[in-house]
Protein backbone atom coordinates (compact mmCIF):
# COMPACT_ATOMS: atom_id res chain seq x y z
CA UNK A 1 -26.01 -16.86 10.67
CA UNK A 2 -26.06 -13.13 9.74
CA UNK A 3 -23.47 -12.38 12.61
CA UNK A 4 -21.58 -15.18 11.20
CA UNK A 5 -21.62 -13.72 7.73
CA UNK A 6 -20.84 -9.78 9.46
CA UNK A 7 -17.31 -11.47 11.32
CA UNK A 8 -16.21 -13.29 8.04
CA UNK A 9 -16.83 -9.97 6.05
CA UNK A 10 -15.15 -7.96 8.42
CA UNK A 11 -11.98 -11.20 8.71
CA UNK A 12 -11.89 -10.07 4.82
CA UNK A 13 -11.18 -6.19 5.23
CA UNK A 14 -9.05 -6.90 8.05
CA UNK A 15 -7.07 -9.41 5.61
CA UNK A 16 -7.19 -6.56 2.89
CA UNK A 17 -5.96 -4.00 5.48
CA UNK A 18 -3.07 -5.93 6.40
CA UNK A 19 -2.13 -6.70 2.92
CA UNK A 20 -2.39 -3.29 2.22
CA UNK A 21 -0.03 -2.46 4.95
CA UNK A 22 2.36 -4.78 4.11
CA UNK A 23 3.37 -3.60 0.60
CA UNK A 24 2.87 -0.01 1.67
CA UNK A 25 5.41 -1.09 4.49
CA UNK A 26 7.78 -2.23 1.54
CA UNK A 27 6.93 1.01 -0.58
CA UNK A 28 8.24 2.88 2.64
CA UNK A 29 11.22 1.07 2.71
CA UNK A 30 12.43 1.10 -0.26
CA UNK A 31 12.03 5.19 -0.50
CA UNK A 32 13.83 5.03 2.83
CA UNK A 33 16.71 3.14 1.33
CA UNK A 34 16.68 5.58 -1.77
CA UNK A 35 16.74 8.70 0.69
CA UNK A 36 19.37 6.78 3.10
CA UNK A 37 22.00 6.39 -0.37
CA UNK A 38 21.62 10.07 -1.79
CA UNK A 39 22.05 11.18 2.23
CA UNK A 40 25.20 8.93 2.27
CA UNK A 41 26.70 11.19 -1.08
CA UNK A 42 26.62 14.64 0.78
């Protein structure tokens, strides 16, 4: 029971973490597509 409850908790912050990663992912690219137009200018 109690490892049960330690995997599901840790599924959870593994969930989180990917979530997280996904929209910092998406922050990253869109600042890469900023930095890509003003490079494009020059």
């Amino acid at each position: 029971m109690n490892a049960q409850l330690i995997r599901e908790g840790s599924n959870i912050q593994f969930a989180l973490q990917m979530k997280n990663q996904k929209e910092y992912d998406a922050h990253q690219l869109k600042l890469n597509k900023k930095k890509a137009k003003k490079k494009k200018k020059k």
